[in-house]
Protein backbone atom coordinates (compact mmCIF):
# COMPACT_ATOMS: atom_id res chain seq x y z
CA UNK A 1 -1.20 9.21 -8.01
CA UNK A 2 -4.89 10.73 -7.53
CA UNK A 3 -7.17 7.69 -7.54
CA UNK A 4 -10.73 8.91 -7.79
CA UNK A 5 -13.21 7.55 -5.10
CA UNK A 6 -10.69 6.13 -2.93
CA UNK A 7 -10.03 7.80 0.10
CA UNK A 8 -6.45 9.68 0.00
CA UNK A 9 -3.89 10.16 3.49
CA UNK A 10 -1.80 13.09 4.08
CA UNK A 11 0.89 11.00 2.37
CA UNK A 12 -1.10 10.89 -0.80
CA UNK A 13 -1.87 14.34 -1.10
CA UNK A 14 1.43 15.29 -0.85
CA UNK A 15 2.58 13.16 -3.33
CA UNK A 16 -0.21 14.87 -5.51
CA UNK A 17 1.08 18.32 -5.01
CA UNK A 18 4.58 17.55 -5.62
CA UNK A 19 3.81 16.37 -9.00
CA UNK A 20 1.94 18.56 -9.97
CA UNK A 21 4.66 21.27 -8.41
CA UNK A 22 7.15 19.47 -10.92
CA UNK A 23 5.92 20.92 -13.45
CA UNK A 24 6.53 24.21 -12.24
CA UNK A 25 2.54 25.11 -11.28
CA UNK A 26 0.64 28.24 -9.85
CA UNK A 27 -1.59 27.51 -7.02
CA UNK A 28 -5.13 27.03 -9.18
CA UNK A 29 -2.76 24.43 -10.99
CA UNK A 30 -2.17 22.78 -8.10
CA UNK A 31 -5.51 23.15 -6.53
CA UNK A 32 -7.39 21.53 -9.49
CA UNK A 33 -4.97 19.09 -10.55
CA UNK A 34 -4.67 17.94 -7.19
CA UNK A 35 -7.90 17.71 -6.91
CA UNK A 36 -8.23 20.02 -3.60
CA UNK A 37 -10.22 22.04 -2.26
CA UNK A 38 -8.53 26.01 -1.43
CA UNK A 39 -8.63 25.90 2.01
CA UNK A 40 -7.10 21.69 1.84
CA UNK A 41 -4.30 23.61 -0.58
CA UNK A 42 -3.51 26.24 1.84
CA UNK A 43 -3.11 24.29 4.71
CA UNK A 44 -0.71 21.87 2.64
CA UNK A 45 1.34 24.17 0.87
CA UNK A 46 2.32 25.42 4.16
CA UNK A 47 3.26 22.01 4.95
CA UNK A 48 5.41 21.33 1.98
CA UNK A 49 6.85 24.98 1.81
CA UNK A 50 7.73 24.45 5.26
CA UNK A 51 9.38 21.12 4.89
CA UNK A 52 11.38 22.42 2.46
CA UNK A 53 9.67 20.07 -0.47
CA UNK A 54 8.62 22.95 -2.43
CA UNK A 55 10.07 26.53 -3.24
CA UNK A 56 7.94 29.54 -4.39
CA UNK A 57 9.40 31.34 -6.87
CA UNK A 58 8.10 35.24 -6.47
CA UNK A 59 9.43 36.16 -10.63
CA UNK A 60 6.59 34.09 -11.85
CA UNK A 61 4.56 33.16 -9.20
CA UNK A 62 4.78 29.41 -9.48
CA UNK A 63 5.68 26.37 -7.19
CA UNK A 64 8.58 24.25 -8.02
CA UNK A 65 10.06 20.96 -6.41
CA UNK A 66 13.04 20.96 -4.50
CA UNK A 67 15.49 17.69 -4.64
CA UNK A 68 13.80 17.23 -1.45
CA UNK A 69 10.60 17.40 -2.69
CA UNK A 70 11.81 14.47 -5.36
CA UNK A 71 13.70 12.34 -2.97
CA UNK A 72 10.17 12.48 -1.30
CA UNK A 73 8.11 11.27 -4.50
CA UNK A 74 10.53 8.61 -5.39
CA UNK A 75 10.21 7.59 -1.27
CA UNK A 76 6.31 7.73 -2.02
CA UNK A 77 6.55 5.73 -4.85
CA UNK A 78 8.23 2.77 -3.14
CA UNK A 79 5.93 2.90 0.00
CA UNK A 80 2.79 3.05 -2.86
CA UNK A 81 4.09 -0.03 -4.65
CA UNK A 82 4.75 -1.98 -1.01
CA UNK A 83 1.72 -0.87 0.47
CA UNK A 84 -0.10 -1.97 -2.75
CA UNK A 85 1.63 -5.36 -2.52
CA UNK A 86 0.78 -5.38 1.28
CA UNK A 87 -2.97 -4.75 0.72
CA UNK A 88 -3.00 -7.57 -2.12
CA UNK A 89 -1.54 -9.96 0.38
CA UNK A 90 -4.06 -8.69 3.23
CA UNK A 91 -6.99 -9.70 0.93
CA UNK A 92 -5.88 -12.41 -0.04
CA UNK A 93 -5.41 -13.75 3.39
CA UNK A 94 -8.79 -12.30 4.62
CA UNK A 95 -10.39 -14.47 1.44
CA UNK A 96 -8.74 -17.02 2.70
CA UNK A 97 -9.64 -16.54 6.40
CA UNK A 98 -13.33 -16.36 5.04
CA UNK A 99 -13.33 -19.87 3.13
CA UNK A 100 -11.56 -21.29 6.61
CA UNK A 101 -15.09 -19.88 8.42
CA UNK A 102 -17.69 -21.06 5.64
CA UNK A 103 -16.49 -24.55 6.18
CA UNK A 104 -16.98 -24.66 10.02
CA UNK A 105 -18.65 -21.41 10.95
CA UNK A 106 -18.32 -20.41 15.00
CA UNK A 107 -22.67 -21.02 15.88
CA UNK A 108 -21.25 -24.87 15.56
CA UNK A 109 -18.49 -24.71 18.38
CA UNK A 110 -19.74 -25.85 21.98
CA UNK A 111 -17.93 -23.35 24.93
CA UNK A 112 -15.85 -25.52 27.27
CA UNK A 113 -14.30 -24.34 30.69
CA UNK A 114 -10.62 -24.75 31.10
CA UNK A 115 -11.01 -27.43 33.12
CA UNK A 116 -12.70 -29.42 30.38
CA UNK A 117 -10.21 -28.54 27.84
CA UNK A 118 -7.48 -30.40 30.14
CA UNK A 119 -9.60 -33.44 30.47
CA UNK A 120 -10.01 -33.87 26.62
């Protein structure tokens, strides 16, 4: 899900570590496929260790997913693919909010008092 030069949430970064924790990955796995930095990767493998997303296995040292951790990335999936539709929809109404303005920008309107709105 990483998306280079966009700015990632919480949400996204978990997402990240989870798949890359499906693959059964040590923590420099995770770190640089992630694309985190150590102290970032601490503070959210505590998180998903804690919420139960991830287990640690001690035999070989390695992070794997839980079924909870892949109920979340199919959740994360659907709430990427609507918020991707959302933004889409957002822009497109902002573009055409923005046409609406260039053909009778604000400096044109004249301020009225209430008073003369109800006479007009």
């Amino acid at each position: 899900m990483l998306v280079l030069g966009n700015y990632r949430d919480r949400l996204d970064i978990i997402a990240d570590i989870l798949n890359v924790a499906s693959q059964a990955a040590k923590k420099t796995q995770i770190m640089y496929q992630a694309n985190l930095s150590y102290k970032v990767l601490q503070r959210y493998l505590a998180e998903v260790l804690g919420a139960s997303l991830v287990t640690f296995e001690d035999s070989d040292q390695r992070y794997k997913l839980t079924v909870k951790g892949l109920e979340y990335l199919s959740a994360y999936k659907d709430y990427a693919r609507s918020s991707k539709s959302m933004e889409k929809h957002l822009n497109n109404f902002s573009t055409k909010k923005k046409i609406l303005e260039t053909l009778c920008p604000a400096k044109e309107f004249v301020s009225i008092t209430a008073d003369e709105a109800i006479n007009v």
